[in-house]
Protein backbone atom coordinates (compact mmCIF):
# COMPACT_ATOMS: atom_id res chain seq x y z
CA UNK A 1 -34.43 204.65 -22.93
CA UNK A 2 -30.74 204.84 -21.55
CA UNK A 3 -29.10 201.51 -20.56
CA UNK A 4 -28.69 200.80 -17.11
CA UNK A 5 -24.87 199.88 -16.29
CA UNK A 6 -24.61 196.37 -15.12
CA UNK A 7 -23.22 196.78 -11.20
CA UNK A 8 -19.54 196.86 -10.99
CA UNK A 9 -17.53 193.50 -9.81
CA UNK A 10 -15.19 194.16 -6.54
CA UNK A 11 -11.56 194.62 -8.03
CA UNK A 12 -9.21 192.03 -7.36
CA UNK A 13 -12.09 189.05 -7.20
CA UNK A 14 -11.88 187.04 -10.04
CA UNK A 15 -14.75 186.93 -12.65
CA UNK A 16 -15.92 183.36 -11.57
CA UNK A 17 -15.98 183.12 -8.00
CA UNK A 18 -19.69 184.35 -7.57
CA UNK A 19 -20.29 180.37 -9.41
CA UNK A 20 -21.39 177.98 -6.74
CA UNK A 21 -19.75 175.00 -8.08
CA UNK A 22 -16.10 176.96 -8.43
CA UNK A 23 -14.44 175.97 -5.05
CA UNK A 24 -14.99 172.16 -5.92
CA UNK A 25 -14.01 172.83 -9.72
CA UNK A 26 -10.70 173.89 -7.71
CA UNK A 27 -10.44 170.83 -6.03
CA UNK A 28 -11.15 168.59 -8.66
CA UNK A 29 -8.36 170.20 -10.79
CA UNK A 30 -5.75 170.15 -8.15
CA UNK A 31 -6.52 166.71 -7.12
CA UNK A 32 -6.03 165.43 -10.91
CA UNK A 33 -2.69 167.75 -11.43
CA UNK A 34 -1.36 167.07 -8.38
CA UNK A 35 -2.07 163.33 -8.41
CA UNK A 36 -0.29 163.11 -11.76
CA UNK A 37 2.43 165.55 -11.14
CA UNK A 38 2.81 166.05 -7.46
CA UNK A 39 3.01 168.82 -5.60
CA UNK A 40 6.16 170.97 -6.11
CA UNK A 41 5.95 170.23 -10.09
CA UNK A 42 2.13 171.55 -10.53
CA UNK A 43 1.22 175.37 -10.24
CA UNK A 44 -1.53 177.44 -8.97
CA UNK A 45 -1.93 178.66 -12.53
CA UNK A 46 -2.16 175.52 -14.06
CA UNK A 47 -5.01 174.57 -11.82
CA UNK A 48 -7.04 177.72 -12.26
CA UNK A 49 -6.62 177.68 -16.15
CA UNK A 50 -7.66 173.56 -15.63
CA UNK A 51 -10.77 174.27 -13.51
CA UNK A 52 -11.40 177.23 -15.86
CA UNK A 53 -11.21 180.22 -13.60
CA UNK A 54 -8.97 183.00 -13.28
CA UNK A 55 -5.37 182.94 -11.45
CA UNK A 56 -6.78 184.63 -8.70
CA UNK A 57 -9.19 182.09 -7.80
CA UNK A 58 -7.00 180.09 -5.65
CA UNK A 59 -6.23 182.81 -3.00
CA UNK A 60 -10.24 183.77 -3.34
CA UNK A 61 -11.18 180.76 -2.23
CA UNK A 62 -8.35 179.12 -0.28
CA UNK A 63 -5.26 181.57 0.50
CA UNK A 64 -2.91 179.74 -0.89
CA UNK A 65 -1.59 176.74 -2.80
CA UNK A 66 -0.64 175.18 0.86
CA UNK A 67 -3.98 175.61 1.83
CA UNK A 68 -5.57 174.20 -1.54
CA UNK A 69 -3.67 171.62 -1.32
CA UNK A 70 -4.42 170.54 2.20
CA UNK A 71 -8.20 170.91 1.21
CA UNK A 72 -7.33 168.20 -1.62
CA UNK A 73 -5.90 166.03 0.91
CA UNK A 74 -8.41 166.53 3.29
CA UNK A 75 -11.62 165.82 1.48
CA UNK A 76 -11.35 161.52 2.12
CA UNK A 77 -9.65 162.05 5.56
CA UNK A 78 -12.99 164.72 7.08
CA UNK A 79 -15.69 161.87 6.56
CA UNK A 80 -13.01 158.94 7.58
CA UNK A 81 -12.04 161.53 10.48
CA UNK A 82 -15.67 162.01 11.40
CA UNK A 83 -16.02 158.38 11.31
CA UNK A 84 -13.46 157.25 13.55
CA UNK A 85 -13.84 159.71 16.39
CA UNK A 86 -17.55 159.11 16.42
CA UNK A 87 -16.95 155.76 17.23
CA UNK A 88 -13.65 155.78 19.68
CA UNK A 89 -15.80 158.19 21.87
CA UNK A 90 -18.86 156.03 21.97
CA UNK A 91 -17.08 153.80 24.50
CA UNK A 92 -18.70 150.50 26.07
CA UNK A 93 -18.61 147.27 24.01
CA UNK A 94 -14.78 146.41 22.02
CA UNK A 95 -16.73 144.67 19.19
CA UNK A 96 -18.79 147.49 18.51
CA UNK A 97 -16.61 150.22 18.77
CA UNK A 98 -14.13 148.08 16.76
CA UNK A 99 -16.90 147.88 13.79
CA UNK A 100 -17.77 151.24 13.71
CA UNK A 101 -13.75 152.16 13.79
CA UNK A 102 -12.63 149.72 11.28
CA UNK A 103 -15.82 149.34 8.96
CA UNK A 104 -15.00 153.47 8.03
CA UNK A 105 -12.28 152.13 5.81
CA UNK A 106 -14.32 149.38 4.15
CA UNK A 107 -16.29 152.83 3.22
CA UNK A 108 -15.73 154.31 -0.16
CA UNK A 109 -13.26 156.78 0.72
CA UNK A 110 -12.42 159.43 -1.76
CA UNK A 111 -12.48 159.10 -5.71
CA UNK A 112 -9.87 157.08 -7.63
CA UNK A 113 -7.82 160.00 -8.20
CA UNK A 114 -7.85 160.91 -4.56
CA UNK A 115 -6.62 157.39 -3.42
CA UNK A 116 -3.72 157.97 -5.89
CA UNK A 117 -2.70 161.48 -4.39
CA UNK A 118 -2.82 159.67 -1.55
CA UNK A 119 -0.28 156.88 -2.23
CA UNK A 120 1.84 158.87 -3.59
CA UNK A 121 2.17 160.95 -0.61
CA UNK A 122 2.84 157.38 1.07
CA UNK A 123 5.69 156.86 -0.69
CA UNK A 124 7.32 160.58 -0.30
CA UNK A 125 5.34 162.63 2.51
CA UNK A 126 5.12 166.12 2.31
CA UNK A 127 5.12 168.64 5.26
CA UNK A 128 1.36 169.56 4.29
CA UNK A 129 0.44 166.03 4.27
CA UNK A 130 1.82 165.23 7.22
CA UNK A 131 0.50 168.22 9.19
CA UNK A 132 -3.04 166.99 7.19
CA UNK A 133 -2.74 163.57 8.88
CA UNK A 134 -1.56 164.85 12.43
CA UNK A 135 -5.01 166.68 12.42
CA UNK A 136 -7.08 164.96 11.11
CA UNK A 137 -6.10 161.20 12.14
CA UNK A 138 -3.99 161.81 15.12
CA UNK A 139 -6.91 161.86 17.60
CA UNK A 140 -9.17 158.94 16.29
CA UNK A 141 -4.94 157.35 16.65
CA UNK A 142 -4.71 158.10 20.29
CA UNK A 143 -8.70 157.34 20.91
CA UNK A 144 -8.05 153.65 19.83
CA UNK A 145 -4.62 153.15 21.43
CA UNK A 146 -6.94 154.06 25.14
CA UNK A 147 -9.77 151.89 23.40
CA UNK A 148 -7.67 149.12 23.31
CA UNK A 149 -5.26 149.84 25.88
CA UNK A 150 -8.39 150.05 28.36
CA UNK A 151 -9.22 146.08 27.21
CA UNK A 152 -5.78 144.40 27.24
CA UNK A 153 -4.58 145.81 30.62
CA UNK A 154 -1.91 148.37 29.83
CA UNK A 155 -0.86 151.88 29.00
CA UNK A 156 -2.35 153.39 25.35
CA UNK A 157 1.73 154.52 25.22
CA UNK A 158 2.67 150.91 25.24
CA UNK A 159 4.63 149.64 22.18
CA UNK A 160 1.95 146.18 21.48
CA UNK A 161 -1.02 148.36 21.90
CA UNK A 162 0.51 150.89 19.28
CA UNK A 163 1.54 147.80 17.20
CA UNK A 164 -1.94 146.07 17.59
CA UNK A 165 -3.98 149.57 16.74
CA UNK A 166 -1.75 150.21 13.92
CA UNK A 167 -1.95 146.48 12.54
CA UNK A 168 -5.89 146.41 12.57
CA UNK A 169 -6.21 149.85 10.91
CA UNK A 170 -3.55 148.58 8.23
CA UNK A 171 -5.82 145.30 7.66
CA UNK A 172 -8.82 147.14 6.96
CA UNK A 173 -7.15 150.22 5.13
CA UNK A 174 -6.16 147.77 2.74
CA UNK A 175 -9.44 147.56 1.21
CA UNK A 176 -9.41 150.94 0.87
CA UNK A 177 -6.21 151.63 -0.83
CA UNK A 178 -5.53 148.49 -2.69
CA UNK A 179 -9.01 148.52 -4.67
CA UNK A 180 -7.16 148.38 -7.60
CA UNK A 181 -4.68 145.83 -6.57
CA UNK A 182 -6.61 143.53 -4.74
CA UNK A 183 -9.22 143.73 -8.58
CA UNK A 184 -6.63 142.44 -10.18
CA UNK A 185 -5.59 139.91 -8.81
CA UNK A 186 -9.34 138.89 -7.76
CA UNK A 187 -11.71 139.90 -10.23
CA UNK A 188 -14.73 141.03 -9.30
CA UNK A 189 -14.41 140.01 -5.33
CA UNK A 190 -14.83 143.12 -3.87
CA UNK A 191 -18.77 143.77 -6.27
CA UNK A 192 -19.80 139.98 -4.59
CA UNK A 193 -22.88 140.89 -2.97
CA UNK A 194 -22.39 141.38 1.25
CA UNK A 195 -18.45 141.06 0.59
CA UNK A 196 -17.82 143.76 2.68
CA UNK A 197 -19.71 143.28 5.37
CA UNK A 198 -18.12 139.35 5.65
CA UNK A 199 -14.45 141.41 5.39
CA UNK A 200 -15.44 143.57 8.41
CA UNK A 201 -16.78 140.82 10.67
CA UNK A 202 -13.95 138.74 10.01
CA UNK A 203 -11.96 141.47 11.01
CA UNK A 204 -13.61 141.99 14.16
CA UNK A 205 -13.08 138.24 14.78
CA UNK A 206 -9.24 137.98 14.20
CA UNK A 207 -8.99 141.60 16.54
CA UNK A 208 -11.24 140.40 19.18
CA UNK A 209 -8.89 137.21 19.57
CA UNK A 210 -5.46 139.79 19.17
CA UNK A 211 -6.62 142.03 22.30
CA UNK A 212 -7.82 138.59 24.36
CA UNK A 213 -4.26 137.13 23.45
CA UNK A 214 -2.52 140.45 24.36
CA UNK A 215 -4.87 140.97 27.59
CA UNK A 216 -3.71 137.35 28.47
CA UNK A 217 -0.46 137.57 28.52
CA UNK A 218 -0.27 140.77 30.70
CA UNK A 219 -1.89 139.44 33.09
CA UNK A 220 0.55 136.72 32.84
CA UNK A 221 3.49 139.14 33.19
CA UNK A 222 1.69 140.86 36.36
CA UNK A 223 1.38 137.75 38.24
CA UNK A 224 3.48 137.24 40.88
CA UNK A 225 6.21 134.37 41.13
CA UNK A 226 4.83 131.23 42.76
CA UNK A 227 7.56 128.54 43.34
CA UNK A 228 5.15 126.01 43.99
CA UNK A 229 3.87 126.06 40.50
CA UNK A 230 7.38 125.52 39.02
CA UNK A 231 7.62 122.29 41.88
């Protein structure tokens, strides 16, 4: 009986693309290499021959190193993204909004070596981080800045609303990036049952009291002279 010739493979595809689990065998790879190495110093051919595939995977699958690379960066920002917009255009009540905002970075965000990428692109930006960032956490940015703009009486362009937004997403990104930091100095705080949960709604508390403060004294900036009360 004469053997029937196994179908041919497209040229130029490499020989594991067809596997399910390759793309994310990408991304784990890159995220290790360029966590340890950076970005400049690590090559696409390094990465394929760490995830196991051929050099040709990358620009299968992504295009480019750029684009791989943005895909690394992006995979804790999407759900944070998601998370944030979702709750900046629910509207109505601060203290919800706030929880829903501010409890996605009490969230497990991303896998250790993730969080390190992601530090170290803190401490030296690149251009496809910071395009990464501009899409992905630019909006749920300007959503809060209105959010709380809307509640303290003044423009979302104003320097204390940008100030305040930026210093309760700092607080609560905290938790998120110093996991490590805050373990070692406090053992085994952050595994106490509910400890989350107490983090967020103290949060809430201390932001709650910010925006009244800040609300407070615009109004007291808006009010007219009255000589009488200075008599």
């Amino acid at each position: 009986m004469p053997e029937i010739a196994s179908p041919r493979r497209p040229r130029g595809r490499p020989r594991q693309d067809h596997e399910p689990q390759a793309r994310e065998r990408l991304l784990d790879a890159a995220a290790r290499l360029f966590a340890d190495q950076g970005f400049a110093e690590t090559s696409t051919r390094e990465i394929c021959t760490a995830a196991g595939l051929n050099a040709g995977a990358i620009h299968y699958h992504f295009g480019d190193k750029d684009a791989l690379y943005r895909a690394v960066l992006a995979r804790p920002l999407e759900a944070l993204h998601a998370g944030l917009l979702g709750a900046a255009g629910q509207g109505g009540e601060l203290r919800g909004v706030l929880q829903a905002f501010l409890g996605s970075f009490l969230q497990e965000q991303g896998t250790e070596t993730e969080l390190r990428l992601h530090l170290r692109e803190l401490l030296n930006p690149s251009p496809v981080y910071a395009r990464t960032v501009v899409e992905l956490i630019g909006p749920a940015q300007r959503a809060l800045s209105q959010l709380l703009a809307q509640h303290m009486g003044r423009q979302p362009s104003d320097e204390t609303v940008l100030q305040l937004g930026y210093g309760l997403v700092a607080m609560a990104q905290d938790y998120c990036l110093s996991r490590a930091f805050i373990a070692v100095l406090t053992p085994g705080y952050l595994e106490a049952p509910d400890v989350k949960e107490r983090i967020l709604q103290r949060l809430l508390d201390w932001a709650e009291v910010l925006v009244e403060h800040e609300r407070r004294r615009a109004l007291a900036h808006a009010a007219p002279f009255n000589p009488s009360e200075t008599a």
